[in-house]
Protein backbone atom coordinates (compact mmCIF):
# COMPACT_ATOMS: atom_id res chain seq x y z
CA UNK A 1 -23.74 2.07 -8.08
CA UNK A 2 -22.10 -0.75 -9.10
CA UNK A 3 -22.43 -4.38 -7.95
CA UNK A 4 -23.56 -5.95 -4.26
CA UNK A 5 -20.89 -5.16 -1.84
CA UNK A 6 -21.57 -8.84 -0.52
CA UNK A 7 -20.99 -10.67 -3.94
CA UNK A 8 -17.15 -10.98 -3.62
CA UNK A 9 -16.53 -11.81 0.09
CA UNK A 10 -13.22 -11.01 1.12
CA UNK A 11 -12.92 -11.82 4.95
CA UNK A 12 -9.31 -13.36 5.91
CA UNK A 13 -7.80 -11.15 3.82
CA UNK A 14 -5.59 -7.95 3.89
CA UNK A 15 -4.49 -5.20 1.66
CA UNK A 16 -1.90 -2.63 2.08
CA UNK A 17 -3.07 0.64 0.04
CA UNK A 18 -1.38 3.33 -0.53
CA UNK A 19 -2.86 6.84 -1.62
CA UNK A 20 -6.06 5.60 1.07
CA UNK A 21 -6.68 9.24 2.95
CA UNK A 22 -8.35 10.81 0.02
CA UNK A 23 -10.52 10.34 -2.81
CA UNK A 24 -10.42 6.65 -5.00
CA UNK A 25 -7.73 5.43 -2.41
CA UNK A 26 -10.27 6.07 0.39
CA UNK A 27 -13.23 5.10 -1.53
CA UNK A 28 -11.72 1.44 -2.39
CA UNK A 29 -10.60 0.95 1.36
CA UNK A 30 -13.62 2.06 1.87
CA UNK A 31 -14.87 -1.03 -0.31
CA UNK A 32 -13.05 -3.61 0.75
CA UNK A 33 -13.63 -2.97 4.89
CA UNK A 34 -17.09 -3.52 4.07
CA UNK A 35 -16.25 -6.78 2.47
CA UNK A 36 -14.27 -8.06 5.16
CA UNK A 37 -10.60 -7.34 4.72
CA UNK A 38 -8.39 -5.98 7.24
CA UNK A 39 -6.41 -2.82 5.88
CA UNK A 40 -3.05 -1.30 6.10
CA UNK A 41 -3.74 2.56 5.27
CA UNK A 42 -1.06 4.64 3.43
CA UNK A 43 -0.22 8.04 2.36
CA UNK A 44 2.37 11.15 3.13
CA UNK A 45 -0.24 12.86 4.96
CA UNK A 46 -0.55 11.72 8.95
CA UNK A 47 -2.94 13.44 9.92
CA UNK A 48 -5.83 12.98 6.81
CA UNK A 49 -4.92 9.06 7.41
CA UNK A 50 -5.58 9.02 11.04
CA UNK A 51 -8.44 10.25 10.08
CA UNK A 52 -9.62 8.21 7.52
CA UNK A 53 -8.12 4.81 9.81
CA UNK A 54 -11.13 6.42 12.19
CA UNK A 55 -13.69 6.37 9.37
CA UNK A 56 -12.98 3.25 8.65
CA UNK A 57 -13.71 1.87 11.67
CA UNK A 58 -17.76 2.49 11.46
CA UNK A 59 -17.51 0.80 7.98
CA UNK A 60 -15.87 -2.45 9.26
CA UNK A 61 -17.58 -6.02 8.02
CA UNK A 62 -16.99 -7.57 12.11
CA UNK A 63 -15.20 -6.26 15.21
CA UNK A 64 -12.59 -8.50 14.55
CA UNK A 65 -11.28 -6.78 11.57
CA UNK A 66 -8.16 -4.46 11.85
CA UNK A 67 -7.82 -1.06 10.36
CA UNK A 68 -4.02 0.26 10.99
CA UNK A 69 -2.12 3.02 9.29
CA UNK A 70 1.24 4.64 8.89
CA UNK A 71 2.83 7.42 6.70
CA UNK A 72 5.02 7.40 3.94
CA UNK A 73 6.69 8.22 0.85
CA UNK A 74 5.99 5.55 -1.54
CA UNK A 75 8.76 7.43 -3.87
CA UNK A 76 11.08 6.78 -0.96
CA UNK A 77 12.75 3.00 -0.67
CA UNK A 78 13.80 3.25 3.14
CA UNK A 79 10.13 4.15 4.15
CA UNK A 80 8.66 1.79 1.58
CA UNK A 81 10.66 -0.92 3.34
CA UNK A 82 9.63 0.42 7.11
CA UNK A 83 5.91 -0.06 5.98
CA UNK A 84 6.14 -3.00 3.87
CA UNK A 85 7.54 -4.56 7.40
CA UNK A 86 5.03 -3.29 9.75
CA UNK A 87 1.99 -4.22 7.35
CA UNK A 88 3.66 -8.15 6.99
CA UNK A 89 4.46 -7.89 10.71
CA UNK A 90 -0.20 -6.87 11.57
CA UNK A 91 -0.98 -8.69 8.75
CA UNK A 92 0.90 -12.06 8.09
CA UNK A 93 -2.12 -12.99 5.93
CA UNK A 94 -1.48 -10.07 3.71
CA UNK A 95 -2.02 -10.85 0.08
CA UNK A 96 -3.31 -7.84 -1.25
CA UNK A 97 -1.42 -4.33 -2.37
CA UNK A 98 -3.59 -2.04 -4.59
CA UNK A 99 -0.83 0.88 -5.33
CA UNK A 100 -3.21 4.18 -5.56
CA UNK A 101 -0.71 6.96 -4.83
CA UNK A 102 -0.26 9.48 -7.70
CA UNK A 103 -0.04 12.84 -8.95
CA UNK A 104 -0.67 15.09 -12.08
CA UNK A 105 2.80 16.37 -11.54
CA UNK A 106 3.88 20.12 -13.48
CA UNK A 107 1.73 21.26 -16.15
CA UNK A 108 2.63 23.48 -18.54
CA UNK A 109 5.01 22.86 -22.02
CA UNK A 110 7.66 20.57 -21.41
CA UNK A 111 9.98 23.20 -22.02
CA UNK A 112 8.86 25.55 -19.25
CA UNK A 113 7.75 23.19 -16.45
CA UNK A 114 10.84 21.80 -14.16
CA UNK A 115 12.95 19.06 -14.97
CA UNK A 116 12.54 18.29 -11.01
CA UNK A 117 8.72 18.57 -10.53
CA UNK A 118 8.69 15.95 -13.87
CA UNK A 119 11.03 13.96 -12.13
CA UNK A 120 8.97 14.25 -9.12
CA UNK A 121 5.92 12.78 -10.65
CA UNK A 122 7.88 9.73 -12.49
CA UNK A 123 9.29 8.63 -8.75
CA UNK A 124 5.61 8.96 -7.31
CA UNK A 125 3.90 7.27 -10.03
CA UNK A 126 6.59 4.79 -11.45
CA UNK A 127 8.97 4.38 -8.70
CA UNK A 128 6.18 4.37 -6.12
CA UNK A 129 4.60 1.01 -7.24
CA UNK A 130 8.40 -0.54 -8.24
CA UNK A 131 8.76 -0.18 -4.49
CA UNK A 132 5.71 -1.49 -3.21
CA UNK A 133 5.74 -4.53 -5.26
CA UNK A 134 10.00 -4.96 -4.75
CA UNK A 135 8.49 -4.70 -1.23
CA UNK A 136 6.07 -7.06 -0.96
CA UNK A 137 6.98 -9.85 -3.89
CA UNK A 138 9.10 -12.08 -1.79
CA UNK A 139 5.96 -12.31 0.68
CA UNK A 140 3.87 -13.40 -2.18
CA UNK A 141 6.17 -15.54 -4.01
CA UNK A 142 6.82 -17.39 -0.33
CA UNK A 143 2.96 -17.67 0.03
CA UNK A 144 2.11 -18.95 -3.57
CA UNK A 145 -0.42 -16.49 -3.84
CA UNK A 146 -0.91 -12.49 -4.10
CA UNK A 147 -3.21 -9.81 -5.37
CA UNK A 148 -1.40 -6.81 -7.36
CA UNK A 149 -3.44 -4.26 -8.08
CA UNK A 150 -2.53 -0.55 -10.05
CA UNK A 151 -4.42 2.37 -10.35
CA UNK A 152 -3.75 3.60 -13.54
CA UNK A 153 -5.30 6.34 -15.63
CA UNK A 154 -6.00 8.05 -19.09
CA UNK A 155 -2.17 9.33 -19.35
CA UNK A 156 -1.40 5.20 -19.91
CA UNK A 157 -3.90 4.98 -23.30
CA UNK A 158 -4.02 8.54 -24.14
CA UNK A 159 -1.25 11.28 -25.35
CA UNK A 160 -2.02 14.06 -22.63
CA UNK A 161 0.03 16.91 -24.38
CA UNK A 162 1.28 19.73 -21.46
CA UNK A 163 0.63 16.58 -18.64
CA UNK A 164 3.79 14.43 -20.14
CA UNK A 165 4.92 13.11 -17.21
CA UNK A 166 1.87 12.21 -15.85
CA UNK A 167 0.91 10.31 -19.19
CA UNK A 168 4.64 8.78 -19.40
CA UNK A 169 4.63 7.32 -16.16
CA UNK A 170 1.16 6.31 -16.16
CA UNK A 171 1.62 4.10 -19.52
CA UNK A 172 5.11 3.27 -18.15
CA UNK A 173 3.46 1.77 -14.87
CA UNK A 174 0.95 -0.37 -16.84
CA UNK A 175 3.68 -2.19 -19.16
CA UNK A 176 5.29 -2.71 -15.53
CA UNK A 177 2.70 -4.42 -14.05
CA UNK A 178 2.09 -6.43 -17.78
CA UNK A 179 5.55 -7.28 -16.84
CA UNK A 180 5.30 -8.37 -13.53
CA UNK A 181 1.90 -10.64 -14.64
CA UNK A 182 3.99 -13.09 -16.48
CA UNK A 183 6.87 -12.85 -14.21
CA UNK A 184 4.58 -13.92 -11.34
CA UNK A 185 1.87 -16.46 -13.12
CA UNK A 186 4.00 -19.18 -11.72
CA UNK A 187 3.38 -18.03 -8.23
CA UNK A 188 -0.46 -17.62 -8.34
CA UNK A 189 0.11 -14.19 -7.83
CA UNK A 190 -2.25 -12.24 -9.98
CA UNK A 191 -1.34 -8.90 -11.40
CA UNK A 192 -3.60 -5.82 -13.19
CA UNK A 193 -4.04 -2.39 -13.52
CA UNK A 194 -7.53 -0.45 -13.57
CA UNK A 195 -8.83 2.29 -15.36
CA UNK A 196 -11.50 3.90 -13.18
CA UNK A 197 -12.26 6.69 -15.40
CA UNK A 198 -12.93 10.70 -14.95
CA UNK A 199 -13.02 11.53 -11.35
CA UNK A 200 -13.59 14.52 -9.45
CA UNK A 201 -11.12 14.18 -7.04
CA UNK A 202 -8.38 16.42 -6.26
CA UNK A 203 -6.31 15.64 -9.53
CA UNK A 204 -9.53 17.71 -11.54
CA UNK A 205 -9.61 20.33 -9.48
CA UNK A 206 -5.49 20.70 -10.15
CA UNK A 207 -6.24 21.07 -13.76
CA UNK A 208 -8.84 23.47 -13.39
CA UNK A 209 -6.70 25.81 -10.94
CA UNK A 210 -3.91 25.28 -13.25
CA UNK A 211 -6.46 26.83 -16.45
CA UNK A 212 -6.53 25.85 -19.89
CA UNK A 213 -3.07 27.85 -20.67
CA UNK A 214 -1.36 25.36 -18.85
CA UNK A 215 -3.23 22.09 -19.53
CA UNK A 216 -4.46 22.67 -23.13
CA UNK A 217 -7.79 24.26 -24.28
CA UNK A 218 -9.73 21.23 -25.29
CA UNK A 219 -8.09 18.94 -22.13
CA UNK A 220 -9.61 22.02 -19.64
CA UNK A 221 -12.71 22.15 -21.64
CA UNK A 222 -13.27 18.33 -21.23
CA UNK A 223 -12.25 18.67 -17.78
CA UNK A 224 -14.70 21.64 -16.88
CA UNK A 225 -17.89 20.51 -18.57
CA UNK A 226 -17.75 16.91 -16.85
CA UNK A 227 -17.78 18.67 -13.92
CA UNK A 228 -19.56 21.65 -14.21
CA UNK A 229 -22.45 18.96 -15.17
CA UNK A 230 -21.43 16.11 -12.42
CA UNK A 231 -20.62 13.74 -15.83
CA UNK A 232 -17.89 12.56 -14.26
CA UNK A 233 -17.57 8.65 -12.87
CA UNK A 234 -18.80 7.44 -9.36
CA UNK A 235 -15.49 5.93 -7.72
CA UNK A 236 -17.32 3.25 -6.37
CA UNK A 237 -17.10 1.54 -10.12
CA UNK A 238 -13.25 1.72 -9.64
CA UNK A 239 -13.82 0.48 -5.76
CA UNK A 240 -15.96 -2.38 -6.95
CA UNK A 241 -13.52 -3.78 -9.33
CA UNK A 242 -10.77 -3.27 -6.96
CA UNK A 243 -13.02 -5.60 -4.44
CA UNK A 244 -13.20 -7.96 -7.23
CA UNK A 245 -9.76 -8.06 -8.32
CA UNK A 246 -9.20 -8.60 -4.62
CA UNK A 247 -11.01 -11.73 -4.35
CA UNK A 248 -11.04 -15.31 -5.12
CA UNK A 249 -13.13 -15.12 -8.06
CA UNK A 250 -11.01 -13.54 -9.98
CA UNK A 251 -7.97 -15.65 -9.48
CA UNK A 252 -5.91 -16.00 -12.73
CA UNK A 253 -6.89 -12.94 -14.50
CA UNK A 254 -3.43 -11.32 -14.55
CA UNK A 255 -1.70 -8.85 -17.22
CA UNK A 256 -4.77 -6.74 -18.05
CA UNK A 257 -5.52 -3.23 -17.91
CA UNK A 258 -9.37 -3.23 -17.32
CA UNK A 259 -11.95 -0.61 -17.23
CA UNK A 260 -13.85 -0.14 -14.54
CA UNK A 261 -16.32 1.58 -16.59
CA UNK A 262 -16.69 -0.31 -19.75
CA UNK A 263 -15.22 -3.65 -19.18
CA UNK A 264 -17.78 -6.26 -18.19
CA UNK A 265 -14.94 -7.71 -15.84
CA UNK A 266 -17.27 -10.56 -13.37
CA UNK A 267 -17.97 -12.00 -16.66
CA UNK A 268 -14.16 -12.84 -17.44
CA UNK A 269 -13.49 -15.98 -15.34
CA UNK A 270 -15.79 -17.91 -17.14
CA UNK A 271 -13.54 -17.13 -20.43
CA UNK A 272 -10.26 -17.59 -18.56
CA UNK A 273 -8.34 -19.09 -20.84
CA UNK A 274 -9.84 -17.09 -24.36
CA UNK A 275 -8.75 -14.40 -21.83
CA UNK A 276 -5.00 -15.64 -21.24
CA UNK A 277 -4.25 -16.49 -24.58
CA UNK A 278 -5.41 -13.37 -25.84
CA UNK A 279 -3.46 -9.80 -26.24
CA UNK A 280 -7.05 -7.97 -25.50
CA UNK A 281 -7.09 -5.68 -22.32
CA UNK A 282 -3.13 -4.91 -22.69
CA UNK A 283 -1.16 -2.11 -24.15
CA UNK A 284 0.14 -2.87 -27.53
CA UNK A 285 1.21 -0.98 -30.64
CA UNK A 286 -1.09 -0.64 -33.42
CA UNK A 287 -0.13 -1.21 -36.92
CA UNK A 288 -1.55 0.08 -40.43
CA UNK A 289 -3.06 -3.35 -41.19
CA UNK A 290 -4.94 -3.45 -38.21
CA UNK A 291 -6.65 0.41 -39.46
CA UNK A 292 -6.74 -0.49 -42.84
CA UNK A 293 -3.88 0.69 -44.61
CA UNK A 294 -2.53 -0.97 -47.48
CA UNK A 295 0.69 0.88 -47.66
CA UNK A 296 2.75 1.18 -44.01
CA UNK A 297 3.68 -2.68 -43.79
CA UNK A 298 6.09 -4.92 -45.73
C-alpha cells in the first residue's frame, strides 16, 4: 500500500528515530532502509532494538548502508545528549530525526489516575521530542539543512476525554513543532508532524486491556470494532510519508500537520507557496463566523 518505495530516493542520508523497535517506529525505519538511508535506531528497550538493528539489516538498499542502535530515555536529557552524540559522531551526514516515541499514558478520570503516570506521559511525549530537537538543532542549523519529523496522533485534533494527557501532550507537541517551522525556515531546515491514523499497534491493544470503564464507552467501542474487523490503517501510509518528508522533494514544506491518510501530500510541492502562505494543515482555533454563527463575534 501506498506509493513506490523507489519514488523518493533517499541514499546519503541518515535519520535518528526514536520509538524504532516496535510497531510505526519500526515500520518507517523499515521504510526508509529500503530507500537508502543509513539509520540510528532508538528506544528504552535493548534488547527488542538489537533485534530490530538485525532485521534491518536484510532490508538494507546496498551493503554500504549502516544500521546502528543504542538505548534510551528520550524523557531523559543526559541520555538524549549521549545519543544525540554517538548518532552525529556514525552519521556526520545526519539530517534526519523523525521523533516516534510515545505512550497512551494513565487512563481513567483525571481525578483517579496519578498525577505521576500523567506526568509521565507529558515528559515522553512533549519533553521527549524538546530533547531530540534541543539535541540535534545546532547540527542542522550548522549544516543549513535538516528534516524534523513528529509523530503525532488523534489526541492533537481530537478531545480524548479519560486519555487527557495523552491528547494534551499530543496537541501540545504539534504547536511545538509549528513553532519550531518558522523558527528554523531560515535554516532550510524543514519541520512537520504526521497523522498516520488508527493503528493496531500496542497503544490499541492498551485501550482494550484497559476496557471501556476506563477509556470511555464510545472511545472502546471505536477502538474494538476497527479491530475486531482489521479497519484499522496499514502503517506503511504513515512510513511512506515519513520517506517523503525525508527527502528532497519535499524540501520547504514546513509547519504542517499532514495526514497520512487523507492528505494528498506528493502533490504539495507543486503549490509551495499557496501552501506557505496559507494557515491550512495547522492547528488553529475556530471561530463562530467560520461555522456560521451570527452571534459569538464582535
Amino acid at each position: 500500500m501506498g506509493m513506490d518505495i523507489s519514488k523518493y530516493d533517499l541514499t546519503g542520508r541518515a535519520a535518528l528515530i526514536s520509538g524504532a523497535s516496535l510497531g510505526l517506529g519500526l515500520s518507517i525505519a523499515r521504510r526508509l532502509a529500503r530507500a537508502g538511508a543509513g539509520l540510528f535506531l532508538c528506544a528504552r528497550g535493548e534488547g527488542r532494538l538489537k533485534e530490530a538493528a538485525a532485521e534491518l539489516e536484510s532490508e538494507k538498499k546496498r551493503d554500504s548502508q549502516k544500521i546502528l542502535w543504542k538505548a534510551a530515555d528520550v524523557s531523559m536529557e543526559a541520555e538524549v545528549n549521549a545519543l544525540a552524540k554517538d548518532a552525529l559522531t556514525a552519521f556526520p551526514e545526519l539530517t534526519i530525526l523523525v521523533s516516534n516515541a510515545g505512550i497512551y499514558g494513565p487512563m481513567g478520570r483525571i481525578e483517579d489516575v496519578s498525577a505521576q503516570d500523567f506526568l509521565r506521559a507529558v515528559e515522553i511525549n512533549l519533553m521527549g521530542p524538546v530533547l531530540l530537537s534541543r539535541a540535534l538543532i545546532p547540527h542542522f542549523r550548522k549544516r543549513g539543512y535538516g528534516k524534523i519529523i513528529q509523530v503525532s496522533g488523534g489526541g492533537a485534533t481530537n478531545p480524548m476525554p479519560k486519555i487527557e494527557s495523552y491528547a494534551a501532550s499530543k496537541a501540545a507537541v504539534v504547536r511545538l513543532m509549528e513553532s519550531l517551522a518558522l523558527d528554523l525556515a531560515d535554516f532550510h531546515v524543514d519541520v512537520n508532524s504526521i497523522a498516520p491514523g488508527l493503528l493496531d499497534t500496542r497503544l490499541l491493544r492498551e485501550v482494550l486491556e484497559a476496557g471501556p470503564e476506563a477509556v470511555g464507552k464510545a472511545f472502546y467501542d471505536r477502538m474494538k470494532e476497527a479491530s475486531a474487523k482489521g479497519t484499522c490503517t496499514d502503517p506503511e501510509l504513515a512510513a511512506a510519508l515519513c520517506q517523503f518528508l525525508a527527502s528532497a522533494a519535499s524540501d520547504g514544506i514546513t509547519g504542517k500537520l499532514i495526514s497520512a491518510v487523507w492528505d494528498d501530500y506528493e502533490s504539495w510541492p507543486t503549490h509551495l507557496k499557496e501552501l506557505l502562505s496559507s494557515d491550512a494543515y495547522t492547528l488553529r482555533r475556530l471561530a463562530g463566523r467560520d461555522r456560521g454563527l451570527s452571534w459569538g463575534d464582535k
